[in-house]
Protein backbone atom coordinates (compact mmCIF):
# COMPACT_ATOMS: atom_id res chain seq x y z
CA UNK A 1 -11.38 40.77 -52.62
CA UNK A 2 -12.08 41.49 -48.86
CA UNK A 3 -11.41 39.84 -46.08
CA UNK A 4 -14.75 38.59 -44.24
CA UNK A 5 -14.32 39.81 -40.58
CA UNK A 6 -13.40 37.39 -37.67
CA UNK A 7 -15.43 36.78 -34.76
CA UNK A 8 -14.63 37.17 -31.50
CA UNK A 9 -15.87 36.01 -28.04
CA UNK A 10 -15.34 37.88 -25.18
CA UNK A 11 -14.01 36.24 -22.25
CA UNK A 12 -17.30 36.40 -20.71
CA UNK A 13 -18.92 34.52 -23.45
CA UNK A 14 -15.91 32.09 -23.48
CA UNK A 15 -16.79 31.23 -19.65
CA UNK A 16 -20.45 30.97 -20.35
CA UNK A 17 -20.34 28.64 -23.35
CA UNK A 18 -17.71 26.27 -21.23
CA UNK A 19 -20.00 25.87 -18.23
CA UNK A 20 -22.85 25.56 -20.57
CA UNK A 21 -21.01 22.73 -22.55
CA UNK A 22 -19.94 21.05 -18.60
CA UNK A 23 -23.71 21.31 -18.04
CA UNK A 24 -24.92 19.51 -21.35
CA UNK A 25 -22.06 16.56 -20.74
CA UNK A 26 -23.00 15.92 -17.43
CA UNK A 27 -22.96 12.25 -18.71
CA UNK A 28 -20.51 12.51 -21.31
CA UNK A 29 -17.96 9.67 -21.76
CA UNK A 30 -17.12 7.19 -19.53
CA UNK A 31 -18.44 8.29 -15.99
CA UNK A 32 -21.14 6.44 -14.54
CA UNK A 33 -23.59 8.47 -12.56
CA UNK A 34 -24.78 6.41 -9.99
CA UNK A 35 -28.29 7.81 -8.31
CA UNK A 36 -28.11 7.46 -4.58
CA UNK A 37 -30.30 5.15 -3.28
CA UNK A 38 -32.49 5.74 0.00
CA UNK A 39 -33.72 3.68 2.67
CA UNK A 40 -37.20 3.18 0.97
CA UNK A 41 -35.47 1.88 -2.19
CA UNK A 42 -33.71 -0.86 -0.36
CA UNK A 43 -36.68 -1.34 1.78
CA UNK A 44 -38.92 -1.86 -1.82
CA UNK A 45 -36.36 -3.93 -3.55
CA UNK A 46 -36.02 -6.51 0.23
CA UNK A 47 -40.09 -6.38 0.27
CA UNK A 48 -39.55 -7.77 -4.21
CA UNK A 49 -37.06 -10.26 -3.40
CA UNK A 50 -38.50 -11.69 -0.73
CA UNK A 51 -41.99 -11.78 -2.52
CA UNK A 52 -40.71 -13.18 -6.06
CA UNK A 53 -38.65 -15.85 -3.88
CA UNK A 54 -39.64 -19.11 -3.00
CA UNK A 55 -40.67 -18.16 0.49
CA UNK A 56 -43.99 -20.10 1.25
CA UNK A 57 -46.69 -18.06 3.28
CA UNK A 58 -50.66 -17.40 3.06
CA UNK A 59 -49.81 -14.03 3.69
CA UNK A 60 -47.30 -13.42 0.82
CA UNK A 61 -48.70 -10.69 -1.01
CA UNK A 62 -49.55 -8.20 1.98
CA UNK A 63 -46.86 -8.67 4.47
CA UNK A 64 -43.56 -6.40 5.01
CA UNK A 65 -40.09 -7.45 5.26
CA UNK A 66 -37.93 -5.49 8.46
CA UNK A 67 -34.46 -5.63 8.67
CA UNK A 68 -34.13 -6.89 12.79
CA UNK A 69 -30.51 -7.45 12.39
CA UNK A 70 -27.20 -7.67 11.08
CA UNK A 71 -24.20 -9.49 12.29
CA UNK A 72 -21.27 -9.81 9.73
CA UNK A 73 -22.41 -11.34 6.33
CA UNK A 74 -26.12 -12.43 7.60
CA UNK A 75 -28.91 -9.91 7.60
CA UNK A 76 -31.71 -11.37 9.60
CA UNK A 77 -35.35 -10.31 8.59
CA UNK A 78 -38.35 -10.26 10.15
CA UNK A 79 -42.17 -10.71 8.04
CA UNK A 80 -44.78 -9.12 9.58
CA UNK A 81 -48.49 -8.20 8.71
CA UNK A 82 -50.62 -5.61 10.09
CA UNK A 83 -53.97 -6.42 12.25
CA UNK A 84 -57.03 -5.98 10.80
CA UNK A 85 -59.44 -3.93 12.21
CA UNK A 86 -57.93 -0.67 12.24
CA UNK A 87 -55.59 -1.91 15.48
CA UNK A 88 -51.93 -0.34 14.92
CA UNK A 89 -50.70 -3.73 15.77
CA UNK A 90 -47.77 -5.76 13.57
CA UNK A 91 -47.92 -9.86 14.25
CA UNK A 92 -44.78 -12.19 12.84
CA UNK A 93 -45.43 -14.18 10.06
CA UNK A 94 -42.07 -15.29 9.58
CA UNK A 95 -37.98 -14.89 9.84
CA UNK A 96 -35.60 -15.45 7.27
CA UNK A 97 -31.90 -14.97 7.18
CA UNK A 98 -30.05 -13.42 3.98
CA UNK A 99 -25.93 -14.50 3.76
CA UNK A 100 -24.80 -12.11 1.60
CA UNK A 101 -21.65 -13.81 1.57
CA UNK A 102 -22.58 -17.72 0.35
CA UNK A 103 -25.67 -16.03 -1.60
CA UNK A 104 -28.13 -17.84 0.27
CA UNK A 105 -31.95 -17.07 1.54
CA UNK A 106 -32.96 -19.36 4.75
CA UNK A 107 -36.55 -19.91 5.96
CA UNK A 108 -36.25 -20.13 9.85
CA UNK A 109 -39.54 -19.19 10.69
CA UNK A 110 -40.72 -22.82 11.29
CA UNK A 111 -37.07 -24.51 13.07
CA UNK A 112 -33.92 -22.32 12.97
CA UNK A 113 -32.08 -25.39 13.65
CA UNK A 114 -32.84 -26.75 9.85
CA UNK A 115 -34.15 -23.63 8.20
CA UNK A 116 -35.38 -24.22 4.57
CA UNK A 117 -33.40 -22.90 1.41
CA UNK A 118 -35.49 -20.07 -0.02
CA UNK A 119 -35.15 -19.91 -3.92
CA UNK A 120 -35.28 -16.48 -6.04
CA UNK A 121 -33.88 -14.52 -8.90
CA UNK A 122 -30.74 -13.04 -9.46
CA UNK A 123 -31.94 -10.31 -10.76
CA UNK A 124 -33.89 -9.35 -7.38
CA UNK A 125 -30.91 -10.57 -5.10
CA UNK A 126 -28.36 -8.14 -6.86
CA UNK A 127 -31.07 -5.19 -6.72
CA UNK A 128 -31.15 -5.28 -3.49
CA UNK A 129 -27.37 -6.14 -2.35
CA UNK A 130 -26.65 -2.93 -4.78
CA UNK A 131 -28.86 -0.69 -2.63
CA UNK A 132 -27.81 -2.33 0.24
CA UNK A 133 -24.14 -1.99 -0.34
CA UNK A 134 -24.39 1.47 -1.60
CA UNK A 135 -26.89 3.00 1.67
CA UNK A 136 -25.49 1.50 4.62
CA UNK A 137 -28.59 2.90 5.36
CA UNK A 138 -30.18 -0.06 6.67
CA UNK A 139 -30.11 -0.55 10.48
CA UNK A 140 -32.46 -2.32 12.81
CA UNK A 141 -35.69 -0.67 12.68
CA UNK A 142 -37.42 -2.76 15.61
């Protein structure tokens, strides 16, 4: 009876196949790869939450949210829609002020002394306090 011959991998091959195997399992086990979000992601998921909310406005579906400030827990946004005519002009719509820490959306655009509770989904607040929290991207942009 003989003896079938053993293989054996050279140390190079050893090396290769381990990297190879790292490669493959990138996402193996336990680890959660989180993708880094940019600016324009938070921007997109503020521009969804603000129009899925309750946030009453004729001009709802075409204008953009701006992040004007931030002072602690409040975030304070500014709505604005482009002029027509091919002018590169931006004109207020509206103001609202996000409290990330009581959760809360406020309509101030009309009196900021008794601003108006904006509703919306959970879903769309935590998508964009996730990108938020993760960028600290998000500064003034006016």
């Amino acid at each position: 009876m003989t003896t079938p011959k053993r293989f054996r991998l050279p140390a190079s091959g050893i090396i290769i196949v381990f990297f190879l195997t790292a490669a493959a399992c990138n996402s193996c086990g336990n680890r959660s790869i989180r993708q880094s979000a940019t600016f324009s992601d938070c921007e997109n998921s503020l521009q969804s939450l603000i129009q899925r909310s309750g946030f009453k406005s004729a001009f709802k579906s075409n204008f953009r949210a701006k992040i004007e400030s931030e002072e602690g827990n409040e975030i304070r946004v500014q709505l604005v829609v482009s002029s027509e005519g091919g002018k590169q002009e931006e004109n207020t719509i509206g103001w609202l002020i996000i409290n990330t820490a009581t959760q809360t959306i406020k309509d101030i655009t009309n009196d900021p002394e008794n601003p108006e509770i904006v509703s919306f989904t959970p879903a769309d607040w935590t998508k964009f306090i996730t990108c938020h929290d993760n960028t600290n991207k998000i500064k003034p942009t006016i």
